[in-house]
Protein backbone atom coordinates (compact mmCIF):
# COMPACT_ATOMS: atom_id res chain seq x y z
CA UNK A 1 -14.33 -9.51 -17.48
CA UNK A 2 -15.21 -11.00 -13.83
CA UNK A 3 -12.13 -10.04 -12.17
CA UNK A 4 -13.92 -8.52 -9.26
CA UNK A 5 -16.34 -11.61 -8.48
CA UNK A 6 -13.48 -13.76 -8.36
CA UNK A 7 -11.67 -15.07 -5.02
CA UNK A 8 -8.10 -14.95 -6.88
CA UNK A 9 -6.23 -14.15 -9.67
CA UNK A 10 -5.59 -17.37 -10.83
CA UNK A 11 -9.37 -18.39 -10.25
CA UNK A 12 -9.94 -15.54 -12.84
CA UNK A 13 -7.55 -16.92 -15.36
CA UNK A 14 -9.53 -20.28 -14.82
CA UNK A 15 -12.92 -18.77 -15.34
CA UNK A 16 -12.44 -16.52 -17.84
CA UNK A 17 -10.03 -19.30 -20.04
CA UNK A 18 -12.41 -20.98 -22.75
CA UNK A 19 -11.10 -24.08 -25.39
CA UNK A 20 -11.45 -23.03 -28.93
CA UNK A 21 -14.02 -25.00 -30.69
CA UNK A 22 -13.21 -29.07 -30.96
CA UNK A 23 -12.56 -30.62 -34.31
CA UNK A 24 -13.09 -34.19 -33.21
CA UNK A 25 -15.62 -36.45 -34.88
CA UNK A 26 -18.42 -35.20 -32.47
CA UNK A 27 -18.07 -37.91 -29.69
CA UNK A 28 -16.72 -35.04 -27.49
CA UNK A 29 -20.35 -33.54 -27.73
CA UNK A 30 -21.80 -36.76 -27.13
CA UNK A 31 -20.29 -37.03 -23.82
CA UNK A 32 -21.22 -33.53 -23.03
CA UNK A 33 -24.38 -33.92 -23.60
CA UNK A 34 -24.04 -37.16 -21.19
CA UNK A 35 -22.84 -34.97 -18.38
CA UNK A 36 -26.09 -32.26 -18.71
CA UNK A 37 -23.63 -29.38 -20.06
CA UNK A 38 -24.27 -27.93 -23.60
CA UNK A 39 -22.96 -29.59 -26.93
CA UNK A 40 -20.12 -27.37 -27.13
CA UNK A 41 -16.36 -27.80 -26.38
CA UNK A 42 -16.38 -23.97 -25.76
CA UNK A 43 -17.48 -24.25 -21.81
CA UNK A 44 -14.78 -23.08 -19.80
CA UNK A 45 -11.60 -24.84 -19.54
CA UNK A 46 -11.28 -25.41 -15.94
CA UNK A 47 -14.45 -25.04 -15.07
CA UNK A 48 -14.01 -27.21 -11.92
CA UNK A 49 -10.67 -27.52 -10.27
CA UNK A 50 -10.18 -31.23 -10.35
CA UNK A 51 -9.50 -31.09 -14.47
CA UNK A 52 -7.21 -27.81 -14.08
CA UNK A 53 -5.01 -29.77 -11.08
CA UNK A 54 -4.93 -33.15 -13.37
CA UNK A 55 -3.07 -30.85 -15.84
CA UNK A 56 -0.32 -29.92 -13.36
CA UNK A 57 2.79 -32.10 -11.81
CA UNK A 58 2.17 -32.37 -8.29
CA UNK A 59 4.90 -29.71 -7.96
CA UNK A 60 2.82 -27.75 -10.02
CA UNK A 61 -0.39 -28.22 -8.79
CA UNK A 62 0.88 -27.46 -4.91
CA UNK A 63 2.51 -24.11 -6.58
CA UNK A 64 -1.01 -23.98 -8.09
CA UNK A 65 -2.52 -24.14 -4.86
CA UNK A 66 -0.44 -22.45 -2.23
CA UNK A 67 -0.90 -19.38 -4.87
CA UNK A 68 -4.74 -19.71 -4.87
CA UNK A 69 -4.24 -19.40 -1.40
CA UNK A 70 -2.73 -16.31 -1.40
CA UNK A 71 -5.50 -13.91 -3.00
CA UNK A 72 -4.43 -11.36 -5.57
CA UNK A 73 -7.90 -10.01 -6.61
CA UNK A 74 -6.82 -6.42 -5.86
CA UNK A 75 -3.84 -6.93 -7.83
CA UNK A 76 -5.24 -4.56 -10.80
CA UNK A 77 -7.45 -3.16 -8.71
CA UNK A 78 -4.82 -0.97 -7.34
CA UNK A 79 -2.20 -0.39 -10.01
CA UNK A 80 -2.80 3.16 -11.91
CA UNK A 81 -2.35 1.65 -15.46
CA UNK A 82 -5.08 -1.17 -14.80
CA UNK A 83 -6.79 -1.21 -18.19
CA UNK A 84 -3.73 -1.86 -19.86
CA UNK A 85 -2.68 -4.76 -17.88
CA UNK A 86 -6.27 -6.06 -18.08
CA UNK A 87 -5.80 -5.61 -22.36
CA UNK A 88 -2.47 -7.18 -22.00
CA UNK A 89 -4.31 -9.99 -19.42
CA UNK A 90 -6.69 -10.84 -22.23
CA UNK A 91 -4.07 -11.24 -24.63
CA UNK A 92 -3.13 -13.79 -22.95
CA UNK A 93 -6.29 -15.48 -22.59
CA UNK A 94 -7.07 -15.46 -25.95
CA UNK A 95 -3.63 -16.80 -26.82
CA UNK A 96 -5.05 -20.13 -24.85
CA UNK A 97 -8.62 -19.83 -26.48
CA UNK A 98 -6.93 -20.08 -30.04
CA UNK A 99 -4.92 -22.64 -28.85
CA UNK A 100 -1.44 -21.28 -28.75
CA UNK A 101 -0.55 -22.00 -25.19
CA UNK A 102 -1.58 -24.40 -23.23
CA UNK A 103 -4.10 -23.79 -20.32
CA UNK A 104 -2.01 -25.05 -18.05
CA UNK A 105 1.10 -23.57 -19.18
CA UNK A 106 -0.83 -19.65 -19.02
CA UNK A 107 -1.32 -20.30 -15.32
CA UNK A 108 1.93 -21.02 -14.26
CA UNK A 109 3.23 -18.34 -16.22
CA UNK A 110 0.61 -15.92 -13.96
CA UNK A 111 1.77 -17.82 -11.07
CA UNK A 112 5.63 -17.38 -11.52
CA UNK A 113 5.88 -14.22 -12.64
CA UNK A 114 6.27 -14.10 -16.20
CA UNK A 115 3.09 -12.26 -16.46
CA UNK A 116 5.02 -9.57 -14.94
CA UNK A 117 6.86 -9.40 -17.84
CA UNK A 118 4.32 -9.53 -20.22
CA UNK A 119 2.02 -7.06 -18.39
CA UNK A 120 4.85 -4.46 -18.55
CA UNK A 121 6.69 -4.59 -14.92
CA UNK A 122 9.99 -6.31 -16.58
CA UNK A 123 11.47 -3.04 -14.96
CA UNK A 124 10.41 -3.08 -11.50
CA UNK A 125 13.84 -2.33 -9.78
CA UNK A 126 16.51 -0.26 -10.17
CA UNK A 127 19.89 -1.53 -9.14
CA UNK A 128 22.50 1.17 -7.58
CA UNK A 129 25.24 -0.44 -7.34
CA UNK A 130 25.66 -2.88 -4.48
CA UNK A 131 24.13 -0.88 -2.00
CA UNK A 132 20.63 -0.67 -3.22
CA UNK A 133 17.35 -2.20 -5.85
CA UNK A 134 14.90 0.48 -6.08
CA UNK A 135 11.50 -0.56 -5.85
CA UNK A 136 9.83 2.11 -8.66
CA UNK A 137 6.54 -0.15 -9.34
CA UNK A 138 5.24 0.32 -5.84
CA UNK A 139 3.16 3.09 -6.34
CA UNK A 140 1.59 1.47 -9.05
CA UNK A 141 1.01 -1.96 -6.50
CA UNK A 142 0.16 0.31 -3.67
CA UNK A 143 -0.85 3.75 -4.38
CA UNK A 144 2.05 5.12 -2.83
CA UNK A 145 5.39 5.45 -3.63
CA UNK A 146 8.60 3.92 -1.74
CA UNK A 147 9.80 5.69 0.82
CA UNK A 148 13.65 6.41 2.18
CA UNK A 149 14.51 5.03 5.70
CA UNK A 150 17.54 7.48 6.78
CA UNK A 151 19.68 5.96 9.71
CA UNK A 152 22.02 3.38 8.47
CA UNK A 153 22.45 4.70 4.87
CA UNK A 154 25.39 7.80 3.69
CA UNK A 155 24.60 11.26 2.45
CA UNK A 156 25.50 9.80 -0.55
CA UNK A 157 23.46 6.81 -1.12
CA UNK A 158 20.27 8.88 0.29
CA UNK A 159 21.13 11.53 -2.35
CA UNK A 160 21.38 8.53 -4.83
CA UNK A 161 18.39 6.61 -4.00
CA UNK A 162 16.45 10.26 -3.95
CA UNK A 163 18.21 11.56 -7.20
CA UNK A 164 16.79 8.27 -8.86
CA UNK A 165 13.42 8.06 -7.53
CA UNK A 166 12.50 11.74 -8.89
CA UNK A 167 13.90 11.03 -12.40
CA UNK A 168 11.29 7.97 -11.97
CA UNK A 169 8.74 10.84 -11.73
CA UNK A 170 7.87 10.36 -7.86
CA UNK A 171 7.80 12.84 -5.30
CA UNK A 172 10.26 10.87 -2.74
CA UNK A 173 11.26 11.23 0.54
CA UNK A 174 13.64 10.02 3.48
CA UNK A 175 12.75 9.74 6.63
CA UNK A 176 14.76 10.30 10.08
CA UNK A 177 17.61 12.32 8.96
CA UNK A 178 19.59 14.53 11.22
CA UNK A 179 20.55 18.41 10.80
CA UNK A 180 24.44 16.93 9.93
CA UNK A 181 23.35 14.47 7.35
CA UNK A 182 21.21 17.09 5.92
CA UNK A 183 24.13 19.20 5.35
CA UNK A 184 26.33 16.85 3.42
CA UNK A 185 23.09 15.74 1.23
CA UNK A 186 22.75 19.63 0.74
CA UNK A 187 26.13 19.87 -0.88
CA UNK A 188 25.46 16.54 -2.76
CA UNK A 189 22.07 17.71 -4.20
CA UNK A 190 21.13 21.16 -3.21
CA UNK A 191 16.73 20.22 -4.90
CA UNK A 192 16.56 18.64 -1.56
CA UNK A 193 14.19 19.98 1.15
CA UNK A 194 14.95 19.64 4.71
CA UNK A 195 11.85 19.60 7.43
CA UNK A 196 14.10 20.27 11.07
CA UNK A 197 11.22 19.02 13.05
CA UNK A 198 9.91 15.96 11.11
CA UNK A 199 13.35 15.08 10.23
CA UNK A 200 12.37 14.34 6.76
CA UNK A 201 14.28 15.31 3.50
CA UNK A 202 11.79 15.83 0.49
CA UNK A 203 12.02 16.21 -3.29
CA UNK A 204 9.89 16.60 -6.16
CA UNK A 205 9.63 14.73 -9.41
CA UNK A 206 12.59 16.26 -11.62
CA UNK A 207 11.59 19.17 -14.12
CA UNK A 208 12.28 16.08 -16.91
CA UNK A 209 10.66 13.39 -16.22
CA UNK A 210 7.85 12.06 -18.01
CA UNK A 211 4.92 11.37 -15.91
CA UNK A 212 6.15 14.03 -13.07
CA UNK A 213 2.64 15.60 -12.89
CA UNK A 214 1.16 11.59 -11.96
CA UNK A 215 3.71 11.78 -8.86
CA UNK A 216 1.52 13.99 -7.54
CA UNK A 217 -1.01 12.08 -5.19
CA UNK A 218 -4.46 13.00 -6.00
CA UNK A 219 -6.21 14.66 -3.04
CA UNK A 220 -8.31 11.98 -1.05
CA UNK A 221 -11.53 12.15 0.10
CA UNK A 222 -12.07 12.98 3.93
CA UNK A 223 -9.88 14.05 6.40
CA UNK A 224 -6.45 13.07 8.94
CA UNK A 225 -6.38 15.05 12.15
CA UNK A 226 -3.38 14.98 14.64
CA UNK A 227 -3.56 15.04 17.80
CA UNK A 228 -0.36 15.97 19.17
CA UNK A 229 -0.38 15.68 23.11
CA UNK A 230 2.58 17.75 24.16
CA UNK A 231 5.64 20.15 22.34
CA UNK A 232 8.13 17.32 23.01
CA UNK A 233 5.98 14.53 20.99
CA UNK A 234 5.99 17.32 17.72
CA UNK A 235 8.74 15.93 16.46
CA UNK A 236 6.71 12.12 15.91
CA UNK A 237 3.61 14.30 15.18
CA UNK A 238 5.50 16.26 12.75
CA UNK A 239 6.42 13.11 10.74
CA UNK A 240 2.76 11.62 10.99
CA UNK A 241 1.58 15.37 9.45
CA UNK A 242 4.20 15.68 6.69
CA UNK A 243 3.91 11.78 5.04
CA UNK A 244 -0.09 12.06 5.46
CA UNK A 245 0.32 15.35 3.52
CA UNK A 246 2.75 13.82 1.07
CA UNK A 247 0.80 11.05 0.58
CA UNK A 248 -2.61 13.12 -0.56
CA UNK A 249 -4.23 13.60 2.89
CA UNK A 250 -6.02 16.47 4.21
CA UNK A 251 -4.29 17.22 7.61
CA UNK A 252 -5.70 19.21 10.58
CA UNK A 253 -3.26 19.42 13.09
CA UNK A 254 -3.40 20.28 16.85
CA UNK A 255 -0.86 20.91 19.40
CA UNK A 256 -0.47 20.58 23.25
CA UNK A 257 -4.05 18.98 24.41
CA UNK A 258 -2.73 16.28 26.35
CA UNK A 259 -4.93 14.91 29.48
CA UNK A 260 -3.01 16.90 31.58
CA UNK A 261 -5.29 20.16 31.01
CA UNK A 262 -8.21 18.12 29.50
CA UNK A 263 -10.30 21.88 28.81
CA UNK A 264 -7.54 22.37 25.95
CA UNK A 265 -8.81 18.85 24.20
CA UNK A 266 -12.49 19.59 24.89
CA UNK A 267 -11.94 22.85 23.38
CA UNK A 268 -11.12 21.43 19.77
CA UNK A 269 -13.78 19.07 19.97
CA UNK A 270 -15.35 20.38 16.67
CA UNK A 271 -12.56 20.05 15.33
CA UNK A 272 -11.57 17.25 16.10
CA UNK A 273 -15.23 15.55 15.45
CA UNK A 274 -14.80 16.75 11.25
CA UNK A 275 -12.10 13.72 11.16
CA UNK A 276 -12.49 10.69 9.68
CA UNK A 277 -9.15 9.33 11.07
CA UNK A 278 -7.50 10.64 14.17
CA UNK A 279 -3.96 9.96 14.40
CA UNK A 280 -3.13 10.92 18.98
CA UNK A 281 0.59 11.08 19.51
CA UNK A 282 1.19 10.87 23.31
CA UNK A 283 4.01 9.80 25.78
CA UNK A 284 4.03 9.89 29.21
CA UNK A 285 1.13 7.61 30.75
CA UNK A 286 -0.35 7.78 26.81
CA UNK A 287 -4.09 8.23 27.93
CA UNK A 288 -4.53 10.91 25.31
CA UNK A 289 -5.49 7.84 22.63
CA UNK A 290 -8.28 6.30 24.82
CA UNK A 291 -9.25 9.74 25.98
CA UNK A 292 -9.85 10.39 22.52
CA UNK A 293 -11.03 7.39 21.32
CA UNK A 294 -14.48 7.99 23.87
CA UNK A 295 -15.08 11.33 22.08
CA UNK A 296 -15.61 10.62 18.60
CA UNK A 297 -16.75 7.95 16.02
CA UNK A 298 -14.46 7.16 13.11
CA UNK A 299 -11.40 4.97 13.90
CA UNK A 300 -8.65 6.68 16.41
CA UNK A 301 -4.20 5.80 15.45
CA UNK A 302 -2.33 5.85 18.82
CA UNK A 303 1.51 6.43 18.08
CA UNK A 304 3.69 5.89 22.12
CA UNK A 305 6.25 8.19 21.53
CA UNK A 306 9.72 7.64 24.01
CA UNK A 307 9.41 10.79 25.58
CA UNK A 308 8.82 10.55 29.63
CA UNK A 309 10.73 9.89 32.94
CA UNK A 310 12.15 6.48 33.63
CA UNK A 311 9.06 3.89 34.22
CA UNK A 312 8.12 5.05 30.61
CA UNK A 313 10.71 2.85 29.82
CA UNK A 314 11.18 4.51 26.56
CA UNK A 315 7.77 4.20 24.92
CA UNK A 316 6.99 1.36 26.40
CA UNK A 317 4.30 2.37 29.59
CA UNK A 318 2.28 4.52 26.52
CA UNK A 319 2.78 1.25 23.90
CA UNK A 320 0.98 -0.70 26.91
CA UNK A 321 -1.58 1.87 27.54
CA UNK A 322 -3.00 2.20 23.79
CA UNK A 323 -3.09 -1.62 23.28
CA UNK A 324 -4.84 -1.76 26.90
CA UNK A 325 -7.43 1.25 25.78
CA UNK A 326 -10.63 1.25 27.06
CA UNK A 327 -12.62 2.75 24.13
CA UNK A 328 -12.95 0.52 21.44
CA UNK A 329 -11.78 1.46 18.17
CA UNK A 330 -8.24 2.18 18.53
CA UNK A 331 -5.05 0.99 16.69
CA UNK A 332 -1.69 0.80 17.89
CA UNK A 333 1.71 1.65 15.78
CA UNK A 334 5.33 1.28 16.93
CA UNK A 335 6.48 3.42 19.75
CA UNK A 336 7.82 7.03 17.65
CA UNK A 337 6.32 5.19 14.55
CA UNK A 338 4.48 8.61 13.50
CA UNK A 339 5.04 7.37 9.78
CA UNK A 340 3.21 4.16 10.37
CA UNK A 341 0.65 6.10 11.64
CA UNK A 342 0.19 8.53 8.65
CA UNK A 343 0.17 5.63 6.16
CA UNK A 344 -1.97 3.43 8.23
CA UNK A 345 -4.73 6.81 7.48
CA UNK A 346 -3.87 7.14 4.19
CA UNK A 347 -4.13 3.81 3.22
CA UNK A 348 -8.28 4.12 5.09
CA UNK A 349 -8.91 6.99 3.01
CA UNK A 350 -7.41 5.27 -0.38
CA UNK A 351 -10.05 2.84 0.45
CA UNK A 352 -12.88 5.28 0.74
CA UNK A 353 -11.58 7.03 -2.66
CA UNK A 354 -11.61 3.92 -4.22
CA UNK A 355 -15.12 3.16 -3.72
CA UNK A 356 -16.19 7.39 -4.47
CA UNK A 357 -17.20 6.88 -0.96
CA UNK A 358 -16.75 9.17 2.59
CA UNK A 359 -14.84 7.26 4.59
């Protein structure tokens, strides 16, 4: 299989499809022969993209194309069953090299999602009533699971949506809940854990379900440290430490080294410098992420928080000063976005897992 040399799914489907045998008269050959290629009807079906478009309707083909446009190439890559949907990939295949389906006809199944079916994600939601479809094949597209945004939704339907996810086998949780929505989800579902200052309701994989102990995310390689610039930004630092944790990530965390007393930053400089993402949470005039960004050499996350006097404008003076940064090297989340933040690292160190590699 060349799924990893090509430049998208459906570009794999094309090279890898081959026509069975031909049981014309041997003119076919002939005219092989006439174009340089070997004597054999078994080259591959589609070898160049011309004949594979002359078997589509111009709908078809523009599907075809606007698709191919679109890579997929990781789309195995980073699903957790991905020899079984390669086995159930070939199947397919070699349903078109016996001559069962049509060429043609395999591709735009790939391309509009019946593949899905056959390559076992016919259940990929979970409808709760008309409030909610649960995404439960993320993890298995991403590497991490789907995760709860609080404000807007009841006690109950956070219960709900966390009541279902667990007896999917995922660890779940919600994020920005508040001490009184807390206490009605308590009395709804008492196996949920409150964190006060990350404001982030947790639960485990229920005691029954099937693959509970693959909720668990496997520990990545390297290392997220926090940088949390003051006690009022804990609360967004909190956040970034607890999904970075809950997502497999080794956190350091450290407290209250904003530039304001720059010896308390210099201090945990060895610290600091055993990172291989640094996640700076800083309001105010947010000069903590450039700061930061000048003192060490893996890639810095600068989360503005809304906490400062009035020309911080809620966030906005520290938003402006980490996308104006001096030091090179540093990306910029949404103002209190401390779970953007924590993913953004996790999804850097997935990458260096992947590949058996330090980041």
């Amino acid at each position: 299989m060349r799924l990893a040399s090509c430049t998208s799914f459906t570009e794999f489907v094309i090279c890898e499809t081959r026509l069975p045998p031909c049981s014309s008269s041997g003119s076919c050959h002939s005219s092989e022969k006439q174009r340089g290629r070997p004597a054999s009807c078994t080259a591959n079906v589609l070898q160049s993209r011309p004949h594979f478009g002359s078997q589509l309707s111009p709908i078809h083909r523009e599907r075809h194309l606007s698709v191919q446009r679109r890579s997929s190439r990781r789309y195995f890559a980073t699903a957790s069953d991905a020899s079984s949907d390669l086995a159930a990939l070939e199947d397919i295949l070699q349903r078109v090299a016996r001559g069962e389906t049509a060429p043609g006809d395999a591709a735009l199944r790939l391309m509009e999602g019946e593949a899905s079916r056959a390559l076992g994600d016919s259940d990929m939601t979970v409808r709760l009533g008309d409030f909610a479809q649960l995404d439960t094949q993320r993890k298995a597209r991403t590497g991490f699971p789907e995760v709860v945004w609080g404000p807007g939704k009841t006690p109950e339907q956070i219960a709900e949506i966390m009541r279902v996810f667990a007896a999917e086998g995922q660890v779940t949780m919600a994020t920005r809940i508040t001490p009184q929505v807390y206490e009605e989800i308590r009395h709804l579902y008492p196996a949920i854990r409150y964190h006060a200052t990350a404001r982030i309701c947790t639960l485990e994989a229920s005691a029954d379900a099937n693959n509970k102990e693959a909720a668990l995310q496997a520990p990545m390689q390297g290392q997220v440290v926090i940088l949390c610039a003051g006690t009022s930004d804990l609360p967004v630092a909190e956040e970034a430490r607890l999904t970075a944790q809950l997502m497999g990530c080794t956190v350091d965390f450290v407290a209250d080294v904003g530039v304001a007393g720059i010896h308390r930053l210099l201090a945990q400089l060895p610290r600091i410098r055993e990172a291989d993402v640094v996640i700076v949470v800083a309001g105010m005039d947010g000069a903590l992420p450039s700061v930061a960004a000048g003192l060490v050499e893996v890639p810095v996350i600068a989360v503005p928080t809304s906490i400062g006097y009035g020309a911080a404008f809620n966030g906005v003076a520290p938003l402006l000063s980490a996308l104006n940064a001096c030091s090179p090297g540093v990306a910029v989340v949404n103002i209190d976005n401390g779970f953007g933040a924590a993913m953004l690292a996790a999804r850097m160190l997935q990458m260096a897992s992947r590949f058996n590699l330090t980041p």
